[in-house]
N, C-alpha and C. Protein backbone atom coordinates (compact mmCIF):
# COMPACT_ATOMS: atom_id res chain seq x y z
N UNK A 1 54.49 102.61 118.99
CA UNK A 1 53.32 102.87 119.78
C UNK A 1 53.22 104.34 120.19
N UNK A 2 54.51 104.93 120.23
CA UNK A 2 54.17 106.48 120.80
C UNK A 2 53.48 106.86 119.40
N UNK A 3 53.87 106.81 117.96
CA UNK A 3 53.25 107.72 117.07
C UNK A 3 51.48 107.10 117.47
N UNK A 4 51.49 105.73 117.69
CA UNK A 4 50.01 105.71 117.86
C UNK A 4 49.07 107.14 118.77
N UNK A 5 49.92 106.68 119.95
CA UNK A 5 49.71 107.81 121.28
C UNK A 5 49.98 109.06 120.67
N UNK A 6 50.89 109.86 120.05
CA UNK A 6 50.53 110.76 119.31
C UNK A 6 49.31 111.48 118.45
N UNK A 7 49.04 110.26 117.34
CA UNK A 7 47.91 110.47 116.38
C UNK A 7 46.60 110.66 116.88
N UNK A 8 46.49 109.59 118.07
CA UNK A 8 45.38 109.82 118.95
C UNK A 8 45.34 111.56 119.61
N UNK A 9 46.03 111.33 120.22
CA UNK A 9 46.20 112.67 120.84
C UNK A 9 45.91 113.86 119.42
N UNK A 10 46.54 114.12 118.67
CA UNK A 10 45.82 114.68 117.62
C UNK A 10 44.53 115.43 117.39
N UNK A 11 43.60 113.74 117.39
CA UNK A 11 42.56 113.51 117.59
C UNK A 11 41.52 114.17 118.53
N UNK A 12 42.57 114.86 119.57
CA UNK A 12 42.10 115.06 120.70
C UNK A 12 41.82 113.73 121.68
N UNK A 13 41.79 112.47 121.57
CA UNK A 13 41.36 111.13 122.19
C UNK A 13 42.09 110.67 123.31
N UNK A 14 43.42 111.58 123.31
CA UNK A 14 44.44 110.64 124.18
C UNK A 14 45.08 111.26 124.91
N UNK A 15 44.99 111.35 126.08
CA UNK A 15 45.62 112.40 126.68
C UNK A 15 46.39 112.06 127.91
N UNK A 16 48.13 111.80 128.03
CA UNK A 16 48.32 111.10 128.81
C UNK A 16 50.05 111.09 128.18
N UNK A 17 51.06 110.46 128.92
CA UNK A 17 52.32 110.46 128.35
C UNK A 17 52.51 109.45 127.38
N UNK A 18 53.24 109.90 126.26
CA UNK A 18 53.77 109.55 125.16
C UNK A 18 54.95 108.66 125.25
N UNK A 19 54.77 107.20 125.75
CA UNK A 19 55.20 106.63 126.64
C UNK A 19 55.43 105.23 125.67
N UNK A 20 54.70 105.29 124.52
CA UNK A 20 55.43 103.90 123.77
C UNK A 20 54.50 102.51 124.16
N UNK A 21 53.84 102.58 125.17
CA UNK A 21 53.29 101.39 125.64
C UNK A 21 51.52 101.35 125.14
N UNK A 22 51.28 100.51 125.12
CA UNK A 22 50.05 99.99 124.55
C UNK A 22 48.79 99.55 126.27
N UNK A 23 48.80 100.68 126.49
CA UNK A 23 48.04 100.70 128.05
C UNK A 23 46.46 101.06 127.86
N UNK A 24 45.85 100.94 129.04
CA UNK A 24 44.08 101.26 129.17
C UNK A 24 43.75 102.32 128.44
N UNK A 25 44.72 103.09 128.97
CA UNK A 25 43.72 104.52 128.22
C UNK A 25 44.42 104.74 126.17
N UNK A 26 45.54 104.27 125.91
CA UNK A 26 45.23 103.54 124.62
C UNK A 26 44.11 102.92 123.73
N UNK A 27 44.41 102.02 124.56
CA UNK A 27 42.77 100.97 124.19
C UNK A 27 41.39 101.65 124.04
N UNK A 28 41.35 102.35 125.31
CA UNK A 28 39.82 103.41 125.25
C UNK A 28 40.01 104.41 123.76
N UNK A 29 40.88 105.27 123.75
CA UNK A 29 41.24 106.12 122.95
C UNK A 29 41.06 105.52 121.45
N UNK A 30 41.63 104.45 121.42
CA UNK A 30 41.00 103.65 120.13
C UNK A 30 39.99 103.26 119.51
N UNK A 31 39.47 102.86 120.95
CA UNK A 31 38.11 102.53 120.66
C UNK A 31 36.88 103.30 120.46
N UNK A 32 37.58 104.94 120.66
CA UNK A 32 36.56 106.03 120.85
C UNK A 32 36.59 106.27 119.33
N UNK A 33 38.11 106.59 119.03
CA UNK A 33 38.53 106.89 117.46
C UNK A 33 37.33 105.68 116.47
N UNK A 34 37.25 104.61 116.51
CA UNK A 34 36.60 103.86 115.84
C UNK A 34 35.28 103.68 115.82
N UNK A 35 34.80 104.47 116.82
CA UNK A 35 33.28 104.45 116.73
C UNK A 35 32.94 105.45 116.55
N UNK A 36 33.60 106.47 116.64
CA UNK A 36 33.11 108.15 116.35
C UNK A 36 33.72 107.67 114.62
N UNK A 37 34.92 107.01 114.22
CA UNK A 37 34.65 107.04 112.49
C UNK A 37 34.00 105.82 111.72
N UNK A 38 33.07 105.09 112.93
CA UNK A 38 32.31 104.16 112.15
C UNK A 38 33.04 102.82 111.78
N UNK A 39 33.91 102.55 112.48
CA UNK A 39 35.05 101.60 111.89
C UNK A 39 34.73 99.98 113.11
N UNK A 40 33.47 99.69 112.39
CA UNK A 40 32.91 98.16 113.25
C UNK A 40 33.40 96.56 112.80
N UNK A 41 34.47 97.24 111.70
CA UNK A 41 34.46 95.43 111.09
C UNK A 41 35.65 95.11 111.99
N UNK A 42 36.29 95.69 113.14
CA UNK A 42 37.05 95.30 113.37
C UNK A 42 37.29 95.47 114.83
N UNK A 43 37.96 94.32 115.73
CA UNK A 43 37.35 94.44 117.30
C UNK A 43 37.97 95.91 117.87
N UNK A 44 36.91 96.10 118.90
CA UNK A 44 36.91 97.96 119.53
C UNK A 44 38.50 97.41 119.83
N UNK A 45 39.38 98.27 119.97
CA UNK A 45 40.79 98.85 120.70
C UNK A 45 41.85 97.86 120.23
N UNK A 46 41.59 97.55 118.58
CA UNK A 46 42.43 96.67 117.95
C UNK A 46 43.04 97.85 117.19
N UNK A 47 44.32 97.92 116.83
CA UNK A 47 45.01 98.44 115.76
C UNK A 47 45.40 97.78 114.45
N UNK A 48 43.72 97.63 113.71
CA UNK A 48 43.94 96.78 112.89
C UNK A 48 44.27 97.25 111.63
N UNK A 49 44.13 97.02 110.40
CA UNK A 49 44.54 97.84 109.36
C UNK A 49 43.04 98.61 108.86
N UNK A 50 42.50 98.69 109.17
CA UNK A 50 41.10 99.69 108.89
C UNK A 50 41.15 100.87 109.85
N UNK A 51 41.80 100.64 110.91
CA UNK A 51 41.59 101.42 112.12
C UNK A 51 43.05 102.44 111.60
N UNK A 52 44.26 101.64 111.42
CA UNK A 52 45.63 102.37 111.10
C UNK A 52 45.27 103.23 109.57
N UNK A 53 44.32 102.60 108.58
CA UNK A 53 44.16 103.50 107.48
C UNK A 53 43.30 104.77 107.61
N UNK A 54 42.60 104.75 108.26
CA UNK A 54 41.74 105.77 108.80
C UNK A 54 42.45 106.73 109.62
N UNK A 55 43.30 106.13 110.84
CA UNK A 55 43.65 106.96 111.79
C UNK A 55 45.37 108.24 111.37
N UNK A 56 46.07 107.19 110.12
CA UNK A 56 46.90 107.65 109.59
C UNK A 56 47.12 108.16 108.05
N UNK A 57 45.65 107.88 107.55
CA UNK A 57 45.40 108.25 106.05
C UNK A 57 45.56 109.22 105.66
């Protein structure tokens, strides 16, 4: 989960400690990542495999 919190952060999306846990501002950050890249087949602030191919491709 931190590389998640990482990649986000990247992104610029996530800004907050690199902490391993799967918390609110995670979830938001995900859900920002997936609608700014168009990524609807899959529920907002899921780390699903459309969201992980995109976010780590």
């Amino acid at each position: 989960m931190e590389k998640l919190q990482r990649l986000l952060a990247a992104e610029g999306l996530y800004r907050g400690r690199f902490h391993g846990k799967f918390d609110s501002k995670v979830e938001n950050a995900l859900s920002t990542f997936q609608y700014y890249n168009g990524i609807d087949h899959e529920e907002w602030g899921v780390y699903g495999p459309l969201t992980r191919k995109a976010l780590e491709g």
